[in-house]
N, C-alpha and C. Protein backbone atom coordinates (compact mmCIF):
# COMPACT_ATOMS: atom_id res chain seq x y z
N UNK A 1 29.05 6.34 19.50
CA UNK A 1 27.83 6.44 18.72
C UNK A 1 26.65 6.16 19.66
N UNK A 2 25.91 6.82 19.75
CA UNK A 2 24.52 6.86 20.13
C UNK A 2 23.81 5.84 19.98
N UNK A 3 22.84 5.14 20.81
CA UNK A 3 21.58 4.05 20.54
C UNK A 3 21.32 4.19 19.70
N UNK A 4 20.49 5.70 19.27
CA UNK A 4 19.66 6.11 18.34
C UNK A 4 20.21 5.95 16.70
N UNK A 5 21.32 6.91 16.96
CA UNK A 5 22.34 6.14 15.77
C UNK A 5 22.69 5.14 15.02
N UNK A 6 22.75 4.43 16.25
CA UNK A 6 23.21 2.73 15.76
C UNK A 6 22.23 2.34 15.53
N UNK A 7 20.69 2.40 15.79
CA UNK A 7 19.63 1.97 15.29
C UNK A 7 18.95 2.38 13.84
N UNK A 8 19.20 3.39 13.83
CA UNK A 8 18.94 4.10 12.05
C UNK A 8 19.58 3.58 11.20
N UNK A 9 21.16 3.40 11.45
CA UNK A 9 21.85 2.84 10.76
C UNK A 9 21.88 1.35 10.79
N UNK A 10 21.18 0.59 11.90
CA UNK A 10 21.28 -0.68 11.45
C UNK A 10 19.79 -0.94 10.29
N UNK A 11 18.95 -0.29 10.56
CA UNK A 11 17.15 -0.01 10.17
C UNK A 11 18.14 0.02 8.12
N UNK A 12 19.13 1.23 8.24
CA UNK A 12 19.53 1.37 6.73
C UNK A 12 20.12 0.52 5.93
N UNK A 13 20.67 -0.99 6.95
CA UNK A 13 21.60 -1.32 6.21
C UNK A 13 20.61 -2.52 6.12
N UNK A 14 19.83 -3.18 6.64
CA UNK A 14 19.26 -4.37 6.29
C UNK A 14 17.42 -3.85 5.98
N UNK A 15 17.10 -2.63 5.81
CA UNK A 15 15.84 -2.20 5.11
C UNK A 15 16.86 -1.91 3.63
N UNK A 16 16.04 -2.99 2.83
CA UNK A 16 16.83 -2.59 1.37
C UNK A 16 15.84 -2.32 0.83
N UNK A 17 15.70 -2.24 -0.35
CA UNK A 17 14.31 -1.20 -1.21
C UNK A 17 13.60 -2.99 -1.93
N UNK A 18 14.40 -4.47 -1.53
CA UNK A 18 13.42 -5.46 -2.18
C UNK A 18 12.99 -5.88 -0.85
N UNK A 19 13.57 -5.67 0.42
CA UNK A 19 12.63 -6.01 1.82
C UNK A 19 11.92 -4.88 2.13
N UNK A 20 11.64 -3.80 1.92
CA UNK A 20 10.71 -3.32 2.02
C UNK A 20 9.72 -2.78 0.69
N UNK A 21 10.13 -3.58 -0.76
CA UNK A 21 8.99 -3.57 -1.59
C UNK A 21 7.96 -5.10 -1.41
N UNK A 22 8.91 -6.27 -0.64
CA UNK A 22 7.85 -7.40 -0.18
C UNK A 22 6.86 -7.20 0.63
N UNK A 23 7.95 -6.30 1.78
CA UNK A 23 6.91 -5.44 2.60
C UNK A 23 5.70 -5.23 2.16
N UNK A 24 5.64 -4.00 1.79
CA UNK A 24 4.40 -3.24 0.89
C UNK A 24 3.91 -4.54 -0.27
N UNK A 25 4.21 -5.35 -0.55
CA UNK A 25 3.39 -6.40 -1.64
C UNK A 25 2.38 -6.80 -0.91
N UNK A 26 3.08 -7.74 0.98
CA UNK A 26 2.40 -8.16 1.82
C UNK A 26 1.07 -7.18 2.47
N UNK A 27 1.16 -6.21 2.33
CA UNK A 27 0.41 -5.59 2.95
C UNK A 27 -0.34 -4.96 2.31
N UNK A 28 -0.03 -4.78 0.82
CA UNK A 28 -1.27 -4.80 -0.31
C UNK A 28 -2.43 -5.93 -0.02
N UNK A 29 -1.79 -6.91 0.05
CA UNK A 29 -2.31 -8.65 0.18
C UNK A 29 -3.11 -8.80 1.58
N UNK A 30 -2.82 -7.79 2.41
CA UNK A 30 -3.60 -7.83 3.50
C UNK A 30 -4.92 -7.07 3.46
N UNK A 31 -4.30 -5.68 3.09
CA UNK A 31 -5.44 -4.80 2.87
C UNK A 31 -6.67 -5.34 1.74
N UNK A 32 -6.15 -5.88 0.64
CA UNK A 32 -7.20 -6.43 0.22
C UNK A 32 -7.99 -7.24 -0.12
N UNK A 33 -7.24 -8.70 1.27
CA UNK A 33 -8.62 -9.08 1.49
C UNK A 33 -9.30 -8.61 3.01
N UNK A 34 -8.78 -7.74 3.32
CA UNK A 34 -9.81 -6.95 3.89
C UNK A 34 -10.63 -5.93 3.49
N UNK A 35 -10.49 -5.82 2.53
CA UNK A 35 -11.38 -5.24 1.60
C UNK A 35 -12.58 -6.40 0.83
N UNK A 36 -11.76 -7.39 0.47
CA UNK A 36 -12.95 -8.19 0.28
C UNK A 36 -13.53 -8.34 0.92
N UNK A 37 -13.51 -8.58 2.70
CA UNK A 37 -13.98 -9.17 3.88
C UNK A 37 -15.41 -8.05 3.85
N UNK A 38 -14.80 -6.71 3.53
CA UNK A 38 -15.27 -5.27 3.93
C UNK A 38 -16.86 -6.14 2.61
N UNK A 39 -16.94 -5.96 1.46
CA UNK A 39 -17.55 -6.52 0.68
C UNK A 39 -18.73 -7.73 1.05
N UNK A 40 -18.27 -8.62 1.38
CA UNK A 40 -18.92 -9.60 2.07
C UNK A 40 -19.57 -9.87 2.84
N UNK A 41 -19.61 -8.77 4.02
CA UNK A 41 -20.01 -8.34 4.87
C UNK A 41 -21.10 -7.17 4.64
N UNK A 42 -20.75 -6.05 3.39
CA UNK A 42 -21.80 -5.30 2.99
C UNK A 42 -23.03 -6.14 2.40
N UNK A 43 -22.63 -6.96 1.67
CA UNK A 43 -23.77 -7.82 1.01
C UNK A 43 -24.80 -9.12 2.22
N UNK A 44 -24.13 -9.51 2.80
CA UNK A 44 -24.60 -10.14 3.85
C UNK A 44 -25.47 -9.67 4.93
N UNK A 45 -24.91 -8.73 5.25
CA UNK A 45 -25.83 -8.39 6.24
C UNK A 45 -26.97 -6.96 4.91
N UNK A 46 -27.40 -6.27 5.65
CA UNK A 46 -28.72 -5.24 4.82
C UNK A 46 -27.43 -4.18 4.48
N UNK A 47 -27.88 -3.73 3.15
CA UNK A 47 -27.05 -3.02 2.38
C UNK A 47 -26.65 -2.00 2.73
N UNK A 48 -25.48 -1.10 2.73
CA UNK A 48 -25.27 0.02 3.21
C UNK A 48 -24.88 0.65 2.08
N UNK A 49 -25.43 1.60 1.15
CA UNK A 49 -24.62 2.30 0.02
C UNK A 49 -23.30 2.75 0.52
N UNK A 50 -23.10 4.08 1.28
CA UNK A 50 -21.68 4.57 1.58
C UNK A 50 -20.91 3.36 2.11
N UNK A 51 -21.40 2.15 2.76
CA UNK A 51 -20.32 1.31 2.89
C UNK A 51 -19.49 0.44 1.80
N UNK A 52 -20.89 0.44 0.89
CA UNK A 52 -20.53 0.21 -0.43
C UNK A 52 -19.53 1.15 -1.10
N UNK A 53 -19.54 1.99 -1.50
CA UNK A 53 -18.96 3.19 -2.30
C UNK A 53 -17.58 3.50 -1.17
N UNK A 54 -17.19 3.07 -0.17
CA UNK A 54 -15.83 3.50 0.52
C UNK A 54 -15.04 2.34 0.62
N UNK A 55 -15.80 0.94 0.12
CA UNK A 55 -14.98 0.25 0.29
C UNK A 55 -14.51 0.15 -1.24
N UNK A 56 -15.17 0.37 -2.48
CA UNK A 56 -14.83 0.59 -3.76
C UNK A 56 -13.58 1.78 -3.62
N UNK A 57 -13.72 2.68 -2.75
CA UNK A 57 -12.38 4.07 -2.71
C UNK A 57 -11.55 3.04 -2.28
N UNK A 58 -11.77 2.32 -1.34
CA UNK A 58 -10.65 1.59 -0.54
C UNK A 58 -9.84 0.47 -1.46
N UNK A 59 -10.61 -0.26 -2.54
CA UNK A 59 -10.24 -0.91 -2.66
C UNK A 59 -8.94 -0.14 -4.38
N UNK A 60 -9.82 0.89 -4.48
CA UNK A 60 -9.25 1.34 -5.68
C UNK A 60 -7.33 1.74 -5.17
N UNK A 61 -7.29 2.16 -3.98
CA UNK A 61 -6.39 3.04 -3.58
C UNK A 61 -5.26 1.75 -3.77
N UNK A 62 -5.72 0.31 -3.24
CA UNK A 62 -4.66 -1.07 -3.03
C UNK A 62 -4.33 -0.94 -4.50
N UNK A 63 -5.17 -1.00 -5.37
CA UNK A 63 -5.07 -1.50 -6.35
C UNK A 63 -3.84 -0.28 -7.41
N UNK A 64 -3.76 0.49 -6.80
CA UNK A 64 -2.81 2.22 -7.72
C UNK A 64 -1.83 1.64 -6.73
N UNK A 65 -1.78 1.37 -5.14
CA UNK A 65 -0.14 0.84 -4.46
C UNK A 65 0.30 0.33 -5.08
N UNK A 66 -0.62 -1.36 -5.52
CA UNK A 66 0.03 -2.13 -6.13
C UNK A 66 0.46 -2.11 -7.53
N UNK A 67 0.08 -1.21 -8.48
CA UNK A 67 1.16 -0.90 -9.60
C UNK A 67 1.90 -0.12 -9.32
N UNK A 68 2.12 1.04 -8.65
CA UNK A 68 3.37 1.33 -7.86
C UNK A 68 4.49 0.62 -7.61
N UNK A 69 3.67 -0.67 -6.92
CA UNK A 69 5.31 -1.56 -6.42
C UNK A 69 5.39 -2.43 -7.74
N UNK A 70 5.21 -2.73 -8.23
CA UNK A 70 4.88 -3.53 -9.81
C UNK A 70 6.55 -3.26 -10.06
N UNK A 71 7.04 -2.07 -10.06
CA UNK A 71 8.22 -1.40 -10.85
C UNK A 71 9.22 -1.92 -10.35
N UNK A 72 9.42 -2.58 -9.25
CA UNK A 72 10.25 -3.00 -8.60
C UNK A 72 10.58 -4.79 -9.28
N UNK A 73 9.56 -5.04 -9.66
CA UNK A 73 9.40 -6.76 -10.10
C UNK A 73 9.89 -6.43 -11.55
N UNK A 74 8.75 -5.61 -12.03
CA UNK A 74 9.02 -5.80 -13.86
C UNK A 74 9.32 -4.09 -14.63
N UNK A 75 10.41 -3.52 -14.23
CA UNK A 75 10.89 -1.64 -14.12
C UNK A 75 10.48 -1.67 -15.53
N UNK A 76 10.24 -2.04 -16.31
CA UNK A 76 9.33 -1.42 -17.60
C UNK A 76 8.28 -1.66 -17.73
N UNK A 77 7.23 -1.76 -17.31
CA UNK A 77 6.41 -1.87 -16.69
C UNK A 77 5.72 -0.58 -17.69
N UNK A 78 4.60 -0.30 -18.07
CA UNK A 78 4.43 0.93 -18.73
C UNK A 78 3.37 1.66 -17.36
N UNK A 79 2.03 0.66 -16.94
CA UNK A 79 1.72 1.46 -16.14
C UNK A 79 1.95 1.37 -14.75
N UNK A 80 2.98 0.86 -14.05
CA UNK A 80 3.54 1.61 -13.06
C UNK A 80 4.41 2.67 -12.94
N UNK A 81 5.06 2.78 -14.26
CA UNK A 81 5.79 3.87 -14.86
C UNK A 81 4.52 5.21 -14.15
N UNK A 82 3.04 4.80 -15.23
CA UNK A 82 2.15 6.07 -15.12
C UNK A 82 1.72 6.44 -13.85
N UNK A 83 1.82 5.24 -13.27
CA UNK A 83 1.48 5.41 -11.38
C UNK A 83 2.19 6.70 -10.90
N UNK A 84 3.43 6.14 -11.18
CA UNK A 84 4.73 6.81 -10.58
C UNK A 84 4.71 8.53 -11.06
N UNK A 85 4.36 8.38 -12.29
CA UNK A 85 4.46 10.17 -12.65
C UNK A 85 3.54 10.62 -12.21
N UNK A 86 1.92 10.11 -12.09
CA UNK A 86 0.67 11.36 -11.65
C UNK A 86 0.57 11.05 -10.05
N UNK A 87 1.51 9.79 -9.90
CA UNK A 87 1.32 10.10 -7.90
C UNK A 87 2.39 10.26 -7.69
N UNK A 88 3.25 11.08 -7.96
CA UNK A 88 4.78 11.42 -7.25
C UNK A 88 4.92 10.31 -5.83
N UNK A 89 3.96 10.67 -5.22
CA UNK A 89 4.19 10.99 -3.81
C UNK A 89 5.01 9.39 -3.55
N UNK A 90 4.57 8.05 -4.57
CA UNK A 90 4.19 6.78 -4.71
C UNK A 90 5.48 6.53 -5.31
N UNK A 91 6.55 7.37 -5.39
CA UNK A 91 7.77 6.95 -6.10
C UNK A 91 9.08 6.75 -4.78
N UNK A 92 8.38 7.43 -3.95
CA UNK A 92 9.26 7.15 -3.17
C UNK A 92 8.82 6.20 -1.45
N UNK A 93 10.19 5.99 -0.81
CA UNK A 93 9.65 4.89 0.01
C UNK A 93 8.78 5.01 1.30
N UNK A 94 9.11 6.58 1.53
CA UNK A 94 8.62 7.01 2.53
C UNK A 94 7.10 7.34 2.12
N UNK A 95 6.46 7.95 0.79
CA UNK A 95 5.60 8.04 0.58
C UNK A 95 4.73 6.65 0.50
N UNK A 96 5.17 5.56 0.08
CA UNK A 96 4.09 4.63 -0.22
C UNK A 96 4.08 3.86 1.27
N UNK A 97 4.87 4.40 2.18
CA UNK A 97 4.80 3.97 3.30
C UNK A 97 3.56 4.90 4.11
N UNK A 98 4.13 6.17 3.74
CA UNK A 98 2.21 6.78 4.56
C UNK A 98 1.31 6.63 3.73
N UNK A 99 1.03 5.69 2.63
CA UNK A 99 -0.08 5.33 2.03
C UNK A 99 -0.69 4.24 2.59
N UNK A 100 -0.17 3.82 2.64
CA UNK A 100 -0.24 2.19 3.34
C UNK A 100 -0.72 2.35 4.75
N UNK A 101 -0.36 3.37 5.58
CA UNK A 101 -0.79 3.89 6.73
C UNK A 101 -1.93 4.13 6.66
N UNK A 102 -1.88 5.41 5.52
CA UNK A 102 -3.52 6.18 5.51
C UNK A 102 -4.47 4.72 5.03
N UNK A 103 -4.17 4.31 3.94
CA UNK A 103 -5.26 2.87 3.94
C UNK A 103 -5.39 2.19 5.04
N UNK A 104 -4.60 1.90 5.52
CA UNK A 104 -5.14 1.11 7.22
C UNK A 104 -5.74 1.87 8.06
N UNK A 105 -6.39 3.47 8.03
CA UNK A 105 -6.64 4.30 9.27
C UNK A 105 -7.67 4.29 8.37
N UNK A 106 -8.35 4.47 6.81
CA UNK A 106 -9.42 4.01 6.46
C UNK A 106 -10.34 2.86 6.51
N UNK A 107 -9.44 1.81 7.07
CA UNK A 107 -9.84 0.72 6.95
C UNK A 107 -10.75 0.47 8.64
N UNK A 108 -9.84 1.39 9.60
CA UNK A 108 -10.55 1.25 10.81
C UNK A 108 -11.31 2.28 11.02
């Protein structure tokens, strides 16, 4: 067996879907208080509207992850259920994983 092999398959057997939904909890929890930070910083220093209004996109986007992963804690859940049907993309692991990406490449 191959490096590469043995590495996917070790990545499969100890990435389970509740270590990598803490994952994504933690990094909800990051992103938004950097989003607050983002906030704090608009108001403090002289106002920037669009900095205003992207960190409201930014902060909206944490806030749809995090009922996403909701389903994992409490699966009846009604609206992470609704998350899950109008964002497909958010049902699965690989998707809320390039979400989480794209929010951090917004964030810088």
């Amino acid at each position: 067996m191959s490096m590469r092999k043995k590495a996917a398959h070790h990545i499969k057997v100890k990435c389970t879907d509740k270590v990598a939904n803490a994952a994504n909890l933690i990094a909800c929890g990051v992103l938004m208080f950097a989003a607050i930070m983002r906030l704090v910083h608009c108001f403090s220093g002289g106002f920037d509207l669009w900095f205003f209004v992207l960190t409201f996109y930014f902060m909206s986007f944490i806030i749809l992850i995090g009922f996403a992963e909701i389903l994992y804690l409490k699966p009846d859940n009604l609206t992470s259920l609704k998350v899950r049907t109008y964002f497909n993309f958010l049902n699965k692991l690989v998707g809320r994983g390039l979400f989480l990406i794209f929010l951090s490449m917004i964030m810088v």
